[in-house]
Protein backbone atom coordinates (compact mmCIF):
# COMPACT_ATOMS: atom_id res chain seq x y z
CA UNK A 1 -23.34 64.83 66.23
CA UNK A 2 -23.24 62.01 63.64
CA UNK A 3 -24.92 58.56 64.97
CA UNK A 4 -23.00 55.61 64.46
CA UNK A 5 -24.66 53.41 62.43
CA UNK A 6 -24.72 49.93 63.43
CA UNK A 7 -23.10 46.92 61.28
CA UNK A 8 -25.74 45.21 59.27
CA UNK A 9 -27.08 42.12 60.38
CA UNK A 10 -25.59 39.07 59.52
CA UNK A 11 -28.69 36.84 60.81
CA UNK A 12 -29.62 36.48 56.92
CA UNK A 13 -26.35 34.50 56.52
CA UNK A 14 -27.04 32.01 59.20
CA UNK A 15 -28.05 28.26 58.08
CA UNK A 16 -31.78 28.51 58.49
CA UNK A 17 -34.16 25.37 58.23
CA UNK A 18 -37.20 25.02 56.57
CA UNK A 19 -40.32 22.73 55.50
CA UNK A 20 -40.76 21.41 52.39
CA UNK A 21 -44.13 22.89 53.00
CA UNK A 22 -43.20 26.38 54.23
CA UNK A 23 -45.56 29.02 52.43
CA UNK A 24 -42.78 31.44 52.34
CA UNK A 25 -40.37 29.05 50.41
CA UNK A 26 -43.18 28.28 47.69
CA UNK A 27 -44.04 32.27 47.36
CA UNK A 28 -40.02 32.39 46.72
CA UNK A 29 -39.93 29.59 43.83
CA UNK A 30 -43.47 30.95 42.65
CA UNK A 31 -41.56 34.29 42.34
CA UNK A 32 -38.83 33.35 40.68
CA UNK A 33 -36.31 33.16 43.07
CA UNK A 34 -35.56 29.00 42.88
CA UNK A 35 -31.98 30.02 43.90
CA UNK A 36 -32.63 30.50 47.53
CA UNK A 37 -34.30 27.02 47.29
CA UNK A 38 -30.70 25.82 46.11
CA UNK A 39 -29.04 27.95 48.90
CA UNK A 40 -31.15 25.65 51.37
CA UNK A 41 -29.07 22.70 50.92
CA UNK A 42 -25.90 24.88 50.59
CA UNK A 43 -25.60 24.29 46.94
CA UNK A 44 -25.04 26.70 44.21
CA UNK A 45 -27.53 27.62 42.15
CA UNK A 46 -26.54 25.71 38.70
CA UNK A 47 -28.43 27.09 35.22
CA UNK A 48 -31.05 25.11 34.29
CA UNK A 49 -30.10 23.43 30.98
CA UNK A 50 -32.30 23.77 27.80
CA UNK A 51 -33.34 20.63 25.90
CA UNK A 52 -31.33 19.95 22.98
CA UNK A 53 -33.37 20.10 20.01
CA UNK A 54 -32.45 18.31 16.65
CA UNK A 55 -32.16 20.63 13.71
CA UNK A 56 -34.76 18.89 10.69
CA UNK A 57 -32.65 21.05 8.40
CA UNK A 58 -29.26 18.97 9.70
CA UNK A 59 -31.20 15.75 9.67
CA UNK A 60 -33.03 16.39 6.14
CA UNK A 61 -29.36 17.36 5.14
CA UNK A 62 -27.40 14.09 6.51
CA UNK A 63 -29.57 12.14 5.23
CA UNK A 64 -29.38 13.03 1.75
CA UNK A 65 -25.61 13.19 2.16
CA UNK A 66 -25.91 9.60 3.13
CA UNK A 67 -28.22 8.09 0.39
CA UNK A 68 -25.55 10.30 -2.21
CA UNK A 69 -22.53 8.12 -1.00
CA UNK A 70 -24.85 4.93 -0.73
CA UNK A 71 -25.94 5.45 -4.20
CA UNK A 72 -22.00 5.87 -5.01
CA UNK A 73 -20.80 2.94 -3.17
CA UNK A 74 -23.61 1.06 -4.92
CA UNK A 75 -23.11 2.45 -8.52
CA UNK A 76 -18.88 1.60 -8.19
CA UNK A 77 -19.51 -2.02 -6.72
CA UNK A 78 -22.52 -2.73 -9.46
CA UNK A 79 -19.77 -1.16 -12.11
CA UNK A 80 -17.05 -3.28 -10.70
CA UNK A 81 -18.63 -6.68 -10.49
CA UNK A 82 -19.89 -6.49 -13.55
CA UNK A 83 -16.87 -5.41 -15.57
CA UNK A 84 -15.08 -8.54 -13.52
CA UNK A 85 -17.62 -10.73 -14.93
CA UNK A 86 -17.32 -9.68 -18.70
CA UNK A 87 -15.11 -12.02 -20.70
CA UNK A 88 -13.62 -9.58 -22.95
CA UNK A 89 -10.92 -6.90 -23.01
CA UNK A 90 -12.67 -4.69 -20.51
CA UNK A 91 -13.51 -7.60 -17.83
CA UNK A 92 -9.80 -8.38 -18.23
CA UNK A 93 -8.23 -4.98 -17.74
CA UNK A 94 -10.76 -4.54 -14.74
CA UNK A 95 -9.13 -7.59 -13.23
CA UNK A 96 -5.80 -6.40 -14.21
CA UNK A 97 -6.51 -2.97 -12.33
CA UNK A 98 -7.95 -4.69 -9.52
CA UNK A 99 -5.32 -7.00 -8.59
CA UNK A 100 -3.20 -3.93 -8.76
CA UNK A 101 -5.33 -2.19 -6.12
CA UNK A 102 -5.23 -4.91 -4.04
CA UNK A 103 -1.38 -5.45 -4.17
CA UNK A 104 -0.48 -1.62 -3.89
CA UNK A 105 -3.08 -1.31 -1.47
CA UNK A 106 -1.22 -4.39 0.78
CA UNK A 107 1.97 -2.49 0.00
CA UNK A 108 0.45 0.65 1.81
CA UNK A 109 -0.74 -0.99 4.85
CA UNK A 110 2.30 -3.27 5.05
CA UNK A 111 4.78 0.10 4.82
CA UNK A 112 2.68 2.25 7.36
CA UNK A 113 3.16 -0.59 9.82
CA UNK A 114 6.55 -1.02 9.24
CA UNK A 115 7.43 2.82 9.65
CA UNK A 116 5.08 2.81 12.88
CA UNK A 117 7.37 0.32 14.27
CA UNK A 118 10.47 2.20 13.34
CA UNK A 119 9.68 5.44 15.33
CA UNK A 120 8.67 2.34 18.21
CA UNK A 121 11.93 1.34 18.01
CA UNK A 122 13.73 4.31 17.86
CA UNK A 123 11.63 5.39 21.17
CA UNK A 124 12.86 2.13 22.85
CA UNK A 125 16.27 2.75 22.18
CA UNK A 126 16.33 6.54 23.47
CA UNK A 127 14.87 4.60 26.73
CA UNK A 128 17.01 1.71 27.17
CA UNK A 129 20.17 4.43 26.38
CA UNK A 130 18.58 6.80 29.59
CA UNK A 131 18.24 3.68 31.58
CA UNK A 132 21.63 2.64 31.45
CA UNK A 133 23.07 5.92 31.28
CA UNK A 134 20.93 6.42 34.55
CA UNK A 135 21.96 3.11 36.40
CA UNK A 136 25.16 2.65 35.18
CA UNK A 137 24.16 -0.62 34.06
CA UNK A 138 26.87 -2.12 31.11
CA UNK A 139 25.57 -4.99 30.01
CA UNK A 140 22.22 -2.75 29.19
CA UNK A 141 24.66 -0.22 27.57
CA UNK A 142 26.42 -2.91 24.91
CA UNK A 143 22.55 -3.86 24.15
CA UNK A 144 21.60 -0.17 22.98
CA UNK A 145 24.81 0.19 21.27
CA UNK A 146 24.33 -2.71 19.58
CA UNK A 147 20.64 -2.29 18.58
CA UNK A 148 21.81 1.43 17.65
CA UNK A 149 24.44 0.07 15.23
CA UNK A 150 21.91 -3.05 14.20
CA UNK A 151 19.27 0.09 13.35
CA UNK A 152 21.93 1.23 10.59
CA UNK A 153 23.55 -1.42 9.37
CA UNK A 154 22.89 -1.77 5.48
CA UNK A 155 23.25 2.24 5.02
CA UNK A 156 26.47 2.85 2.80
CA UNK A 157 26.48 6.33 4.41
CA UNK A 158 26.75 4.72 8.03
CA UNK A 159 29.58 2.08 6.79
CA UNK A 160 32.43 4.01 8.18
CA UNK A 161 30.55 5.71 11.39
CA UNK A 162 30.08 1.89 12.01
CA UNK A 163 33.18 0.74 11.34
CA UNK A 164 35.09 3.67 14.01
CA UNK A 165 32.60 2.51 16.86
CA UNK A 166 34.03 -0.83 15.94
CA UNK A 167 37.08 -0.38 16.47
CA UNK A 168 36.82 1.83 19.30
CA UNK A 169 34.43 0.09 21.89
CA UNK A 170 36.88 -2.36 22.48
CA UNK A 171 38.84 0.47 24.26
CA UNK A 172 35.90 1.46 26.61
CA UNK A 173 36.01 0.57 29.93
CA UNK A 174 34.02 3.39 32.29
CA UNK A 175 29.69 3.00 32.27
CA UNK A 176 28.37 5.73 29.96
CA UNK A 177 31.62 5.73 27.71
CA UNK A 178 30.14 3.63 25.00
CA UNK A 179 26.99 5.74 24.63
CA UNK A 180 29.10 8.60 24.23
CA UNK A 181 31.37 6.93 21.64
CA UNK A 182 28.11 5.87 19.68
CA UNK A 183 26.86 9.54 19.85
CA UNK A 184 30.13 10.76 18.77
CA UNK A 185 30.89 8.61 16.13
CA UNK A 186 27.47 7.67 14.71
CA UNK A 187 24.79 10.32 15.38
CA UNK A 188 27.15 13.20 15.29
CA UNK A 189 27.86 13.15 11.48
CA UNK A 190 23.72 12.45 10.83
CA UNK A 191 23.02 15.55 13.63
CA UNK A 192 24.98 17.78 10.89
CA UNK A 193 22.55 16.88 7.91
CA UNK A 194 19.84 17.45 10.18
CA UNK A 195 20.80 20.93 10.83
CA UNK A 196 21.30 21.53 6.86
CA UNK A 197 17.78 19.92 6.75
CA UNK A 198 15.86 22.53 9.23
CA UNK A 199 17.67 25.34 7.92
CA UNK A 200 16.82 24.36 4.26
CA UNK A 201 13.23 23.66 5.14
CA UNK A 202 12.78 27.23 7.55
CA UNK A 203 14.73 29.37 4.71
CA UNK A 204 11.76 27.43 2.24
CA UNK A 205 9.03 28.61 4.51
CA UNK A 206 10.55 32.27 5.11
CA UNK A 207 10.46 32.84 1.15
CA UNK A 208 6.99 31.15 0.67
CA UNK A 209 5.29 32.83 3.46
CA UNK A 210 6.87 36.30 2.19
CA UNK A 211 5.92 36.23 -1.42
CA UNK A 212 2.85 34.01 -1.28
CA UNK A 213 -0.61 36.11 -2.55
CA UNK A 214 -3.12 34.43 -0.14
CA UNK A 215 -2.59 33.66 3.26
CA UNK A 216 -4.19 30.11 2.50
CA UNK A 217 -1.65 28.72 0.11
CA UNK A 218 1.21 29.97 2.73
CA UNK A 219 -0.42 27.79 4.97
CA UNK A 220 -0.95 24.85 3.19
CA UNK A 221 2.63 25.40 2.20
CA UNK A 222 3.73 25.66 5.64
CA UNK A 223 1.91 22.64 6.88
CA UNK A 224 2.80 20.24 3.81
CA UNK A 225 6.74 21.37 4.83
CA UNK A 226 6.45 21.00 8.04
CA UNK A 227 5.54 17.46 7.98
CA UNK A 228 7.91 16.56 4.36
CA UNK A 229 10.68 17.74 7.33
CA UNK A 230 9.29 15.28 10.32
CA UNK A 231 9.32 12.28 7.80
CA UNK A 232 12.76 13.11 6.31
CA UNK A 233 14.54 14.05 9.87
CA UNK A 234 12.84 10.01 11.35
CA UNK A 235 14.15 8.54 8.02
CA UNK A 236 17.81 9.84 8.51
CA UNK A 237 17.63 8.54 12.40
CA UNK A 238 16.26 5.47 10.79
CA UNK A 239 12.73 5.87 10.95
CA UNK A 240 10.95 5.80 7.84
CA UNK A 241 8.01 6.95 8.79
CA UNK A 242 4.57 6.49 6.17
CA UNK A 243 2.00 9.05 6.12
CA UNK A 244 0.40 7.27 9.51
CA UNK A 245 4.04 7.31 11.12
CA UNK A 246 4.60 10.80 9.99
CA UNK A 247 1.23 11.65 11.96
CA UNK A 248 1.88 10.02 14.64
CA UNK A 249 5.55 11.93 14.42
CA UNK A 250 3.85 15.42 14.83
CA UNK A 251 1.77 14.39 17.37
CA UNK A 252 5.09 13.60 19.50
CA UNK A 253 6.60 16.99 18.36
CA UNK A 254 3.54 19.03 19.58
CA UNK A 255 3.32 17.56 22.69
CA UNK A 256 7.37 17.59 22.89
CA UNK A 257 6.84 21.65 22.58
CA UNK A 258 4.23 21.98 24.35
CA UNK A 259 6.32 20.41 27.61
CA UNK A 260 9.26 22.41 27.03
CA UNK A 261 7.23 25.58 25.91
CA UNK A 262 8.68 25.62 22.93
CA UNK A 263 6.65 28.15 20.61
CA UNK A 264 6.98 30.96 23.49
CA UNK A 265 10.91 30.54 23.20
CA UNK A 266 10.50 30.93 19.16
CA UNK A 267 9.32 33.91 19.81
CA UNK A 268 11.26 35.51 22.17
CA UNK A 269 14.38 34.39 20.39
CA UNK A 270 12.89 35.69 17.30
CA UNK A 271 12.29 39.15 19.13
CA UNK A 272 16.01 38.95 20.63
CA UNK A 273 17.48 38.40 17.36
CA UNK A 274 15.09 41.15 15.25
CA UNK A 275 16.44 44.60 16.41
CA UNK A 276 14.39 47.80 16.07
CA UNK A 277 16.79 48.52 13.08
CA UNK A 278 15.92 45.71 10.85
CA UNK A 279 12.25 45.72 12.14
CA UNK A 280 11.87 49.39 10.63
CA UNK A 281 13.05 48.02 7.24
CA UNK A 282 11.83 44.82 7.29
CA UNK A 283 7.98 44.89 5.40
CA UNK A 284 5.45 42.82 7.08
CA UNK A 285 5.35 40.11 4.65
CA UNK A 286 9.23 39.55 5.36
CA UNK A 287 8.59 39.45 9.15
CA UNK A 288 5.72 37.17 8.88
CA UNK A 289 8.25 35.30 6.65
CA UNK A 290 11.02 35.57 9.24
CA UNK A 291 8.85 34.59 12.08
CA UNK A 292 7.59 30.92 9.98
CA UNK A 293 10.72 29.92 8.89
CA UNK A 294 11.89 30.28 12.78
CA UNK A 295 8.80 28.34 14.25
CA UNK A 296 9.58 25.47 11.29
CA UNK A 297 13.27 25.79 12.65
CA UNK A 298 11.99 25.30 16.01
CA UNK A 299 9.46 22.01 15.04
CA UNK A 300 12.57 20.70 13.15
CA UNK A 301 14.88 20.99 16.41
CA UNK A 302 12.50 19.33 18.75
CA UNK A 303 11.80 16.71 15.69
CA UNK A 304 15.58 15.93 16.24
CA UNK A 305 14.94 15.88 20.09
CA UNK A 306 12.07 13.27 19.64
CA UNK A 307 13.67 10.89 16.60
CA UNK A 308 16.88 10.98 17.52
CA UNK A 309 17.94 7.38 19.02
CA UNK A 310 20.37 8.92 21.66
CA UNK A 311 20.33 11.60 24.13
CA UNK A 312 22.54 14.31 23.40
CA UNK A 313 25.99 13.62 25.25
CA UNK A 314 28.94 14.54 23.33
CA UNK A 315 27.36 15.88 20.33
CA UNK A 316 26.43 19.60 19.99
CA UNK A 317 22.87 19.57 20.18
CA UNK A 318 21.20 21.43 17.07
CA UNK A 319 19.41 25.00 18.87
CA UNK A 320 17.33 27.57 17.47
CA UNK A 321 19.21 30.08 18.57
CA UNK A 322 22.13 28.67 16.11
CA UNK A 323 19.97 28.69 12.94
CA UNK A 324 18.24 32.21 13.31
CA UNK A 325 21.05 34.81 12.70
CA UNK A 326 21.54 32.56 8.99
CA UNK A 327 17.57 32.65 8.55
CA UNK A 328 17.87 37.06 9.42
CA UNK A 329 21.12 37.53 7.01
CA UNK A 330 19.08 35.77 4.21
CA UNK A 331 15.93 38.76 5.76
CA UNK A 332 18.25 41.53 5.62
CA UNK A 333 19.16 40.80 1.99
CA UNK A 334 15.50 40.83 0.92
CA UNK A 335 14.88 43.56 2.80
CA UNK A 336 17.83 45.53 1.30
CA UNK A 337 16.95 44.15 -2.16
């Protein structure tokens, strides 16, 4: 006969109170067993955290780094001062050269500013459009179409655009027409060089990436690409972003994909699009290629998204899905070539 073997205690689970003097808890902590101390007031035991320690090495190291570029600073002030104070051809050309710094240097500041509150504008403008569009507010909806045609006015390219919403918002009379007028009229037209933008700029990348020698220079390609197309998709919206505004520009893009998971659909459009026919002739270098030029296709599409002034409402919006089979003829080509 087997003996049935009774369930194991559970009295060591129980809550259990002790001294702070108990012998028995001291023998535990003694023996190394400071978690059940921690169990006592129903805590978790946590790791106990080593003391940082400074590395000499990284301090000896610093250090020298920093006396280097003091003694650099020092030695191109001491240089500076005392070519300004020389009364000859050199003191003269030093002032000539600094008063150039200076004024370039204003020029800089003064542009970064300006293209910072460009993309500001541009951002307030998508808002106030979704506000009225979203209320049904008209008077709300004449101000955005008005700062909308006020944000292009001066461009020779926008002249006519400008002049059809003219004449044609007189004839509105529903909330929400008038945006869609503007978007046909205005941002349609710009929303077609766009498109010939990202595909120009992902068929660049695709080529680079596929015939580059180090993996390096592709990226430093790719990255220096990817940002001349952020800058050049704001200034067509009429953004003009500097080299701050164009951070600041990829910064919204990133965090634009990252909401809409935007890199995940890149690839699974590029996996929909690549068949297992053209993957077996495709080389690797042509579908690392393929798969670059359709992420840069994908930043330039949500660049659109995030510069453009309007929501999409009567204009096609530009998709991924649209550029890809033009990126894959100009794969197939290589590949057969």
């Amino acid at each position: 006969m087997s003996e049935t073997v009774p369930p194991a205690s559970t009295e060591s689970r129980r809550p259990r109170a002790f001294e702070s003097d108990d012998p028995q808890v001291i023998a535990d902590v003694a023996g190394g067993r400071a978690e059940d101390v921690a169990a006592v007031d129903g805590l978790p035991s946590a790791p106990v955290a080593k003391p940082a320690s400074a590395s000499v090495g990284g301090i000896f190291l610093s250090a020298v780094a920093g006396l280097a570029g003091l003694a650099l600073a020092a030695s191109f002030a001491g240089f500076v001062s005392s070519a300004l104070a020389r009364d000859d051809w050199i003191g003269w050309t030093a002032t000539s050269l600094a008063v150039v710094a200076v004024v370039t240097g204003l020029v800089i500041v003064l542009r970064e500013l300006v293209g910072l509150v460009r993309l500001g504008r541009l951002a307030r403008l998508k808002r106030d459009a979704e506000a009225a569009l979203r209320t049904r507010d008209a008077s709300l909806e004449r101000r955005a179409v008005a700062a909308l045609a006020d944000t292009f006015r001066g461009r020779r390219d926008m002249a006519w655009s400008l002049a059809r919403l003219r004449d044609h918002a007189r004839d509105v009379q529903d909330p929400g027409d008038l945006l869609k007028l503007a978007d046909r009229e205005v941002l349609a037209p710009l929303d077609a060089t766009a498109r010939r933008l990202v595909l120009k700029s992902a068929k660049r990348v695709s080529v680079v990436t596929a015939m580059s020698p180090m993996v390096w220079i592709a990226m430093l390609y790719v990255a220096a690409e990817n940002l001349r197309l952020l800058r050049a998709l704001a200034t067509l919206y009429g953004g003009r972003p500097g080299g701050l505004g164009a951070l600041r520009l990829a910064r919204m893009v990133v965090t634009h994909l990252v909401a809409t998971g935007g890199v995940a659909l890149t690839d699974d459009l590029v996996g929909q699009f690549l068949g297992q026919d053209l993957l077996r002739r495709l080389s690797r270098r042509l579908g690392e290629g393929v798969f670059n030029g359709a992420l840069t296709a994908r930043i330039g599409t949500a660049a659109i998204e995030v510069t453009r002034p309007l929501p999409f409402l009567d204009a096609e919006p530009v998709r991924v899905r649209d550029l890809l089979p033009e990126l894959l003829r100009r794969a197939k080509r290589d590949a057969a070539t």
